[in-house]
Structure formats: C-alpha cells, structure tokens
PDB file of N, CA and C in Angstrom:
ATOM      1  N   UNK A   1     152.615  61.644  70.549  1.00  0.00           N
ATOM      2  CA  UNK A   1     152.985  62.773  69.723  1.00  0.00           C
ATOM      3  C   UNK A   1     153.322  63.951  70.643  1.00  0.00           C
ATOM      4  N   UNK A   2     154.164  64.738  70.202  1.00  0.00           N
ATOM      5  CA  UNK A   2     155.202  65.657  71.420  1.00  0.00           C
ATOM      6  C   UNK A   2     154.171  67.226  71.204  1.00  0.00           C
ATOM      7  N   UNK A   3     154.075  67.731  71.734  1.00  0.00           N
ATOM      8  CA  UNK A   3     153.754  68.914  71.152  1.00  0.00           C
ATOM      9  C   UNK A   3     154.410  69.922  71.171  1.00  0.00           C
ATOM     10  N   UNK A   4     155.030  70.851  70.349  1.00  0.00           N
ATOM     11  CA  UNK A   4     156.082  71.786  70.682  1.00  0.00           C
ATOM     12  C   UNK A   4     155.352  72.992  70.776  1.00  0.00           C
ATOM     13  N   UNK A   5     156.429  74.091  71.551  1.00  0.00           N
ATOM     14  CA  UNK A   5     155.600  75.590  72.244  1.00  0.00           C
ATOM     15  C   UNK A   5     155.235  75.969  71.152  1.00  0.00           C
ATOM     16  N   UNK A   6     153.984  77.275  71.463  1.00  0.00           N
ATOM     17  CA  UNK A   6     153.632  78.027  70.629  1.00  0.00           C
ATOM     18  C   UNK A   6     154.447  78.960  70.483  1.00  0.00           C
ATOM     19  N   UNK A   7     154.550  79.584  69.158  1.00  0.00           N
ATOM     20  CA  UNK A   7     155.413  80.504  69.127  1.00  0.00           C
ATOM     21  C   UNK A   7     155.134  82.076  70.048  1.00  0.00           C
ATOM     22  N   UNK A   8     155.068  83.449  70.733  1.00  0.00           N
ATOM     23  CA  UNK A   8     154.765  84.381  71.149  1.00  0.00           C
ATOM     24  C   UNK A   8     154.359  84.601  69.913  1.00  0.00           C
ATOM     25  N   UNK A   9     153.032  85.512  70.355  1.00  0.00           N
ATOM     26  CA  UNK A   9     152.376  85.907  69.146  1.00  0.00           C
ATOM     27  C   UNK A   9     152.552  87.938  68.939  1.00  0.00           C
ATOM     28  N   UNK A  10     152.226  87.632  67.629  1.00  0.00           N
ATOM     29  CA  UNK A  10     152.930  88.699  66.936  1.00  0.00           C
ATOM     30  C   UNK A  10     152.146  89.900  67.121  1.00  0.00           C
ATOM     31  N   UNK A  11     150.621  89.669  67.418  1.00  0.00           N
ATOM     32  CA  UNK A  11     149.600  90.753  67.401  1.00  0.00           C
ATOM     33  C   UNK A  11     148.421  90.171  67.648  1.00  0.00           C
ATOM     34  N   UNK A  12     147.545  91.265  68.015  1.00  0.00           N
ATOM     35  CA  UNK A  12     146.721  90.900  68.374  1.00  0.00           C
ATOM     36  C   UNK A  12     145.340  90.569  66.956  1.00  0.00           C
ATOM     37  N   UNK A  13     145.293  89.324  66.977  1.00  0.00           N
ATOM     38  CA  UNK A  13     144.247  89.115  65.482  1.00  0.00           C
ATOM     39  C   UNK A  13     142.858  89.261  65.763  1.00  0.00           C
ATOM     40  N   UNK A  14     141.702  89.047  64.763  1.00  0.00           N
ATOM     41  CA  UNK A  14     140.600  88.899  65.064  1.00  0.00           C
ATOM     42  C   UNK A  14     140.228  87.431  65.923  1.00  0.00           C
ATOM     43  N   UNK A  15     140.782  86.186  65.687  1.00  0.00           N
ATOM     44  CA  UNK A  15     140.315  85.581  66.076  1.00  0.00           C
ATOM     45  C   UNK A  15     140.742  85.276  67.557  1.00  0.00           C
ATOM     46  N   UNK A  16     141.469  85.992  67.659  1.00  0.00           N
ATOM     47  CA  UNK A  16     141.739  86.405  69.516  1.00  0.00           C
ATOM     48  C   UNK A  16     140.727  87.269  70.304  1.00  0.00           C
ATOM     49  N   UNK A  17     140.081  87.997  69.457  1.00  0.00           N
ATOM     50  CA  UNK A  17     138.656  89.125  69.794  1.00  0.00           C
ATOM     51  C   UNK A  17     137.783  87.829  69.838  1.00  0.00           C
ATOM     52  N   UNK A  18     137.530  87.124  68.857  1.00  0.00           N
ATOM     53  CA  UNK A  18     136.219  86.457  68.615  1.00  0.00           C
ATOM     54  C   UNK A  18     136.491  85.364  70.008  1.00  0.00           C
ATOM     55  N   UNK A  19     137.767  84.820  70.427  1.00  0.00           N
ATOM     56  CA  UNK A  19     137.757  83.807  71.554  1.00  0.00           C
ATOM     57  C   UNK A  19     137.324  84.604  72.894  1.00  0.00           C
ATOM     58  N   UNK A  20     138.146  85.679  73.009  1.00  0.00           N
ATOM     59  CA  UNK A  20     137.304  86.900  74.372  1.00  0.00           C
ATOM     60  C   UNK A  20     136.384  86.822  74.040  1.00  0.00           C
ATOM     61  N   UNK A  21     135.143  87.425  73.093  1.00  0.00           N
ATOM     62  CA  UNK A  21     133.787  87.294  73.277  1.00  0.00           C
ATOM     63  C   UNK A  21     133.141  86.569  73.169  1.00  0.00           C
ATOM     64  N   UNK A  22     134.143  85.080  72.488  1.00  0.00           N
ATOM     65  CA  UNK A  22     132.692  83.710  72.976  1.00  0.00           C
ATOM     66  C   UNK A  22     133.248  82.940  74.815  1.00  0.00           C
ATOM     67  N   UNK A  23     134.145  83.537  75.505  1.00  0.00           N
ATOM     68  CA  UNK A  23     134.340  82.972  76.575  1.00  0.00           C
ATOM     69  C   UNK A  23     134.037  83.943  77.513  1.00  0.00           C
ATOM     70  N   UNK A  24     134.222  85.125  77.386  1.00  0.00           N
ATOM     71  CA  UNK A  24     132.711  86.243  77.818  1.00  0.00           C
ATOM     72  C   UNK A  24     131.197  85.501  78.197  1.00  0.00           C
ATOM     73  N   UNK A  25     130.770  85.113  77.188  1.00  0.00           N
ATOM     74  CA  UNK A  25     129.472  85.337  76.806  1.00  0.00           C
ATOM     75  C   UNK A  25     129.096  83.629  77.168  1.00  0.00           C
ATOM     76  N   UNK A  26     130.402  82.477  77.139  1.00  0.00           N
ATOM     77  CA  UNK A  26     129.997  81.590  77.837  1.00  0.00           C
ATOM     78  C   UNK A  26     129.457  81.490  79.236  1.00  0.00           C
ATOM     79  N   UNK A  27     129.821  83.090  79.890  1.00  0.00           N
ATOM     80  CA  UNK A  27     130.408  82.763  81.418  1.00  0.00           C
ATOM     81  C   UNK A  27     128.849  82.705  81.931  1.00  0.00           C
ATOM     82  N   UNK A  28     127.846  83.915  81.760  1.00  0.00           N
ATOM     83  CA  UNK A  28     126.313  84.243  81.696  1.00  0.00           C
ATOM     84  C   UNK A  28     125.619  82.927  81.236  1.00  0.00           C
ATOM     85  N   UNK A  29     126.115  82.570  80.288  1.00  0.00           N
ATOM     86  CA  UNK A  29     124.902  81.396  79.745  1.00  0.00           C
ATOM     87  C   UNK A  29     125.204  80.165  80.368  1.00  0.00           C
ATOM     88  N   UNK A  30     126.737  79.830  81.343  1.00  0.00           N
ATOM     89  CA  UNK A  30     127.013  78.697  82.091  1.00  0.00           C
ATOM     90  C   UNK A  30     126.167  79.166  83.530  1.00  0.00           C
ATOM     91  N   UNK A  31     125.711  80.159  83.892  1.00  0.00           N
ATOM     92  CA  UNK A  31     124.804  80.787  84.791  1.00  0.00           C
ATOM     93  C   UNK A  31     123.589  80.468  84.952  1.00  0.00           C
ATOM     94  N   UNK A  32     123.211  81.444  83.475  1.00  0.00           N
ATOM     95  CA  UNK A  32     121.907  80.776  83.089  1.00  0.00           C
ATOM     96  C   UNK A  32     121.482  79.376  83.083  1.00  0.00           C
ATOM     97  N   UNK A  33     122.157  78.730  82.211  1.00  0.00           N
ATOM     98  CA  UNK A  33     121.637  76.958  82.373  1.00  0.00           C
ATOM     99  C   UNK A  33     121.687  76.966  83.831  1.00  0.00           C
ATOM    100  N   UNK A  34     122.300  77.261  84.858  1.00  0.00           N
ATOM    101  CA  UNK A  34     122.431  76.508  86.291  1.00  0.00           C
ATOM    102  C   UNK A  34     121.187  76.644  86.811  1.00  0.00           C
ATOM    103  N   UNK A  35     120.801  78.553  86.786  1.00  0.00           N
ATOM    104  CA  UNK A  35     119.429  78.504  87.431  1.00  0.00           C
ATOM    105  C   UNK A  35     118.610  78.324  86.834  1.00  0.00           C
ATOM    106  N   UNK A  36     118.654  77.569  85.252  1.00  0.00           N
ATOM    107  CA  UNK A  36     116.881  77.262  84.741  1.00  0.00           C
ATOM    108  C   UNK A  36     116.767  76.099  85.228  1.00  0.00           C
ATOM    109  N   UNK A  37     117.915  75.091  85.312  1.00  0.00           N
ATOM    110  CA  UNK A  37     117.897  73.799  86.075  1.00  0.00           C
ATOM    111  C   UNK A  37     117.364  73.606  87.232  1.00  0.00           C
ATOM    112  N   UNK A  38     117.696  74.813  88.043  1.00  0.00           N
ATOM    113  CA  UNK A  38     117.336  74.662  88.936  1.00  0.00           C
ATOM    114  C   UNK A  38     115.743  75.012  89.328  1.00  0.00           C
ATOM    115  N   UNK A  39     115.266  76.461  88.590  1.00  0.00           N
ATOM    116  CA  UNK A  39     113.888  76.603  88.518  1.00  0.00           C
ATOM    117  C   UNK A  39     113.048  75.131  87.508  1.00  0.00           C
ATOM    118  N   UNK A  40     113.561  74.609  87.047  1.00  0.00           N
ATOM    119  CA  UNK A  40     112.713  74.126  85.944  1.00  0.00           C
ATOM    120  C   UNK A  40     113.066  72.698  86.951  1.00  0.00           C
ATOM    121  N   UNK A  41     113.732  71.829  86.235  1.00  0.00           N
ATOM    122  CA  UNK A  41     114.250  70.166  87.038  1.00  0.00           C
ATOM    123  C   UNK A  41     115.354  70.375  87.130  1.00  0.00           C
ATOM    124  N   UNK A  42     115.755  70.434  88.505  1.00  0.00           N
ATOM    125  CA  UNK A  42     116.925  70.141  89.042  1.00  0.00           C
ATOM    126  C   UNK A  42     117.311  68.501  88.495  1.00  0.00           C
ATOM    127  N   UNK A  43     118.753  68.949  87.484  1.00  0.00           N
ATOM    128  CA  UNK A  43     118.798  67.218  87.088  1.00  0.00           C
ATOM    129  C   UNK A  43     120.524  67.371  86.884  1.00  0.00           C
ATOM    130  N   UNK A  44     120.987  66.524  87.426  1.00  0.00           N
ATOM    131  CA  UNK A  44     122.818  66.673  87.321  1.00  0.00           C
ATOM    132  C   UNK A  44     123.015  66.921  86.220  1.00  0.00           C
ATOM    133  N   UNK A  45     122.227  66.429  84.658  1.00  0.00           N
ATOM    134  CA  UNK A  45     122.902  66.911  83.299  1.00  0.00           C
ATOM    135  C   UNK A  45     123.097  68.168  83.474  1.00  0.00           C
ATOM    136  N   UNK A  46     122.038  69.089  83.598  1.00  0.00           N
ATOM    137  CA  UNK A  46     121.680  70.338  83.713  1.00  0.00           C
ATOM    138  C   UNK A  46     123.077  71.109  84.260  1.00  0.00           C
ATOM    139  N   UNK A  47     123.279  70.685  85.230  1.00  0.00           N
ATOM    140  CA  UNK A  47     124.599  71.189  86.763  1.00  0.00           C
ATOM    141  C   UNK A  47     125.645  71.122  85.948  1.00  0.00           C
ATOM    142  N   UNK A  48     125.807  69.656  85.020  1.00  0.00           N
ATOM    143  CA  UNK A  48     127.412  69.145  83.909  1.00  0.00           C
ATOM    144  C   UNK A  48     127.181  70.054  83.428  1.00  0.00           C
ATOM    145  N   UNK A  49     126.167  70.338  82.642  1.00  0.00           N
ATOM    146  CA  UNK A  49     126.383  71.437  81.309  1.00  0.00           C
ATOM    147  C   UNK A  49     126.820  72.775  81.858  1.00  0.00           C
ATOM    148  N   UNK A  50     125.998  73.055  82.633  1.00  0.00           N
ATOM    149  CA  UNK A  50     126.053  74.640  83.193  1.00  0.00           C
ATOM    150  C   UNK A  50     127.812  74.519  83.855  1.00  0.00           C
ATOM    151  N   UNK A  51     127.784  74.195  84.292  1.00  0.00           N
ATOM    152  CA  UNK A  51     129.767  74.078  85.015  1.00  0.00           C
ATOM    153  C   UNK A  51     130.383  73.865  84.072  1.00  0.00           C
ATOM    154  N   UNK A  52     130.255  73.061  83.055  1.00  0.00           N
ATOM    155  CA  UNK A  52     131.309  72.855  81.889  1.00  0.00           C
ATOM    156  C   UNK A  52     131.192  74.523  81.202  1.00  0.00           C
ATOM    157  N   UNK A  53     130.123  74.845  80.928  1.00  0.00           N
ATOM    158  CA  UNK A  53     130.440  76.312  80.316  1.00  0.00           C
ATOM    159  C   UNK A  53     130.794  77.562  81.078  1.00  0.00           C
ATOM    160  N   UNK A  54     130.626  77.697  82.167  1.00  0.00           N
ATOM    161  CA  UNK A  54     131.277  78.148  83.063  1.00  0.00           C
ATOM    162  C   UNK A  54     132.439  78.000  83.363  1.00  0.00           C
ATOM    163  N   UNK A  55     133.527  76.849  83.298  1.00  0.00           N
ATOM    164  CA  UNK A  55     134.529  76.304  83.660  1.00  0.00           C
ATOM    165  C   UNK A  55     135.348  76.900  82.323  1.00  0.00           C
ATOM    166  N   UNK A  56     134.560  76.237  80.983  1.00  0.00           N
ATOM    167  CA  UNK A  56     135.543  76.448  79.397  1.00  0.00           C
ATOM    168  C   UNK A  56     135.183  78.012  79.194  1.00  0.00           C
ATOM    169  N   UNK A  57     134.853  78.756  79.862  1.00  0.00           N
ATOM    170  CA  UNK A  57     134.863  80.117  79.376  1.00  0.00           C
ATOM    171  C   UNK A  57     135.855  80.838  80.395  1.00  0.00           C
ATOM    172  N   UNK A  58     135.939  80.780  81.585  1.00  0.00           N
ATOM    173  CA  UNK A  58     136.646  81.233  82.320  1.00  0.00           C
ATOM    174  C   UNK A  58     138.532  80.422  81.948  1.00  0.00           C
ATOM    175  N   UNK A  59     138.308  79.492  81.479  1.00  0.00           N
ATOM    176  CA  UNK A  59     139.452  78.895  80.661  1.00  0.00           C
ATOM    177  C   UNK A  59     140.193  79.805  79.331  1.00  0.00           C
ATOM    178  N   UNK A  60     139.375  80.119  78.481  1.00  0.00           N
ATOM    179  CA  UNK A  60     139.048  80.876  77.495  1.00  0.00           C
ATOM    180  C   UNK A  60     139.782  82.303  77.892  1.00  0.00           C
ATOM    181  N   UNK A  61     139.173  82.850  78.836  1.00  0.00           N
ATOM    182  CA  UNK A  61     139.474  83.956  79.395  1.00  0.00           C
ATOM    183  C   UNK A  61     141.148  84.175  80.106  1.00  0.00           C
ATOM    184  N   UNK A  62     141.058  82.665  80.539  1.00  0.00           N
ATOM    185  CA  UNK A  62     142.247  82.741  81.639  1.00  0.00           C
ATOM    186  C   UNK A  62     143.929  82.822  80.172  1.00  0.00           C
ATOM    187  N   UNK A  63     143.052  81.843  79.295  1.00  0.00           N
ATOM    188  CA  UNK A  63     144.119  81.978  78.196  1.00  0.00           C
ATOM    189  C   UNK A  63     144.238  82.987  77.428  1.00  0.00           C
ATOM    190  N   UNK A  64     143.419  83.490  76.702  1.00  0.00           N
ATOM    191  CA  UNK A  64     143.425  84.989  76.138  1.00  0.00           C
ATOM    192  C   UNK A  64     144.209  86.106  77.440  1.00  0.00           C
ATOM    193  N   UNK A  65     143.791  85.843  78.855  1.00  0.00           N
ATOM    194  CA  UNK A  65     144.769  87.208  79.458  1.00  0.00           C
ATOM    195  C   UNK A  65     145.839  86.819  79.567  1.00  0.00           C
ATOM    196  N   UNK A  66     146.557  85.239  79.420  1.00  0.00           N
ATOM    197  CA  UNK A  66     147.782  84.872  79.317  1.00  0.00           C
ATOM    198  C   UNK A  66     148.010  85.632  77.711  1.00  0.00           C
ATOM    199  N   UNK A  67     147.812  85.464  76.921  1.00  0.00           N
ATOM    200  CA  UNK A  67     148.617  85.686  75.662  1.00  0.00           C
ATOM    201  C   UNK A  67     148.518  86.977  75.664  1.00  0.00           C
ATOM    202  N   UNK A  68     147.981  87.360  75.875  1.00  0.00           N
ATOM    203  CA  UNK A  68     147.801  89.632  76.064  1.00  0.00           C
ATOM    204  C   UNK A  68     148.952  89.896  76.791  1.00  0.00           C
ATOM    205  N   UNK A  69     148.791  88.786  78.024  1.00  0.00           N
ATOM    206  CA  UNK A  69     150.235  89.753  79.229  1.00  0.00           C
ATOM    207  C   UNK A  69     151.741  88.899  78.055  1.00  0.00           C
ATOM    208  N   UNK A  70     151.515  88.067  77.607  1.00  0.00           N
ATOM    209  CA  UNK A  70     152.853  87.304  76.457  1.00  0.00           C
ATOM    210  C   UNK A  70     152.912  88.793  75.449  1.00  0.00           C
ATOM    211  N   UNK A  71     152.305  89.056  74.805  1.00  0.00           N
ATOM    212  CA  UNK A  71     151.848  90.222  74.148  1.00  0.00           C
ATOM    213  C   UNK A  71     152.520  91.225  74.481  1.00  0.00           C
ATOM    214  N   UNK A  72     152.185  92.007  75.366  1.00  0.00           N
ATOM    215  CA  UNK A  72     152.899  93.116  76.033  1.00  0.00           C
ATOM    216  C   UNK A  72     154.172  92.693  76.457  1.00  0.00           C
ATOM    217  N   UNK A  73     155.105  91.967  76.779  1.00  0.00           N
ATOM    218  CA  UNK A  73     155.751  91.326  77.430  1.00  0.00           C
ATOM    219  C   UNK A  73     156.332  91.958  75.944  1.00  0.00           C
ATOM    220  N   UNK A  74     156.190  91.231  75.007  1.00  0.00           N
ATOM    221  CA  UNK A  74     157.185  91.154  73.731  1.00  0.00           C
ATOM    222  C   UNK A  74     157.002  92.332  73.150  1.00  0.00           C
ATOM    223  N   UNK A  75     156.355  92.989  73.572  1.00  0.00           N
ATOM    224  CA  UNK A  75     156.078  94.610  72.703  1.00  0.00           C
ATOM    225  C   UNK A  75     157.222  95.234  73.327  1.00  0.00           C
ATOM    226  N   UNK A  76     157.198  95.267  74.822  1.00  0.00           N
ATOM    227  CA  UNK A  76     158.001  95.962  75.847  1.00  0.00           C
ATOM    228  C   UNK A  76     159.414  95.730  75.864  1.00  0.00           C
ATOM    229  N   UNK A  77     159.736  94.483  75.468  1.00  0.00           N
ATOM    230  CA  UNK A  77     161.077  94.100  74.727  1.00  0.00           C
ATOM    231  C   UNK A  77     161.482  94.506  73.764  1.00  0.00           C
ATOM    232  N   UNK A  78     160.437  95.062  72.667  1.00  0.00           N
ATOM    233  CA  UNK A  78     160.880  95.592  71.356  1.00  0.00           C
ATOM    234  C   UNK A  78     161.236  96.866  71.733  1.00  0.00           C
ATOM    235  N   UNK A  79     160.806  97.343  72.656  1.00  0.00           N
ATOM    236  CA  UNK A  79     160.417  98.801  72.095  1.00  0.00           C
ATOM    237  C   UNK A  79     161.783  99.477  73.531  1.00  0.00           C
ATOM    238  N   UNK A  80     162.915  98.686  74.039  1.00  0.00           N
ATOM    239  CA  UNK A  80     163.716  98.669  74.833  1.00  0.00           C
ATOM    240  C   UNK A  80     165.303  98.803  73.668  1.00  0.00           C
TER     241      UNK A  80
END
C-alpha cells in the first residue's frame, strides 16, 4: 500500500500541542526509567524501555519542529 504526502498543514491545532507535550515529557521519564534501572536492577528490559522513550520522544519532537518550520514556511508564502 503506497502512502501519499501529507498535505502542509493549515495551523497550528490542539493536537499538535498535546504531541509537543507528550514527547516533552517522554524525554525525562525515558531518563528516569534508565537511572531507576540502574539504581534498582540493572536489567536490559529496563535500558529497551528507557531508550525507546527517549528515542520516540525526541522523534516526536524532531517531527512537530519539522511541521512548525512547514508551518512558517507556508505562512511566509502567504503573506508575500
């Protein structure tokens, strides 16, 4: 199955706020798990989990500042 582009988006919605502050707030708690693992049992699940939320929040992040700079990009075109 093909996937076709997203369209540039039109504005900024709520659920573009709510993805910044759960990939925010992943970044601390992919932290946290690392060093309770490490104070408590160092155990590779522990290390997967903590890096996976660390990894999908900074993902999160990396995509939300892509669509902001898409964002401005198309504002700055309008307004030319």
């Amino acid at each position: 199955m093909l996937r076709r582009p997203l369209p540039p988006p039109e504005r900024l919605t709520a659920l573009d706020v709510l993805h910044i502050v759960l990939g925010a707030l992943m970044l601390p708690l992919g932290v946290l798990i690392i060093v309770r693992t490490l104070a408590v049992a160092p155990t590779v699940l522990g290390f997967l989990v903590g890096g996976a939320m660390l990894a999908f929040g900074f993902h999160r992040l990396y995509l939300a500042g892509s669509r902001l700079r898409w964002l401005r990009q198309k504002r700055g075109e309008k307004s030319r």
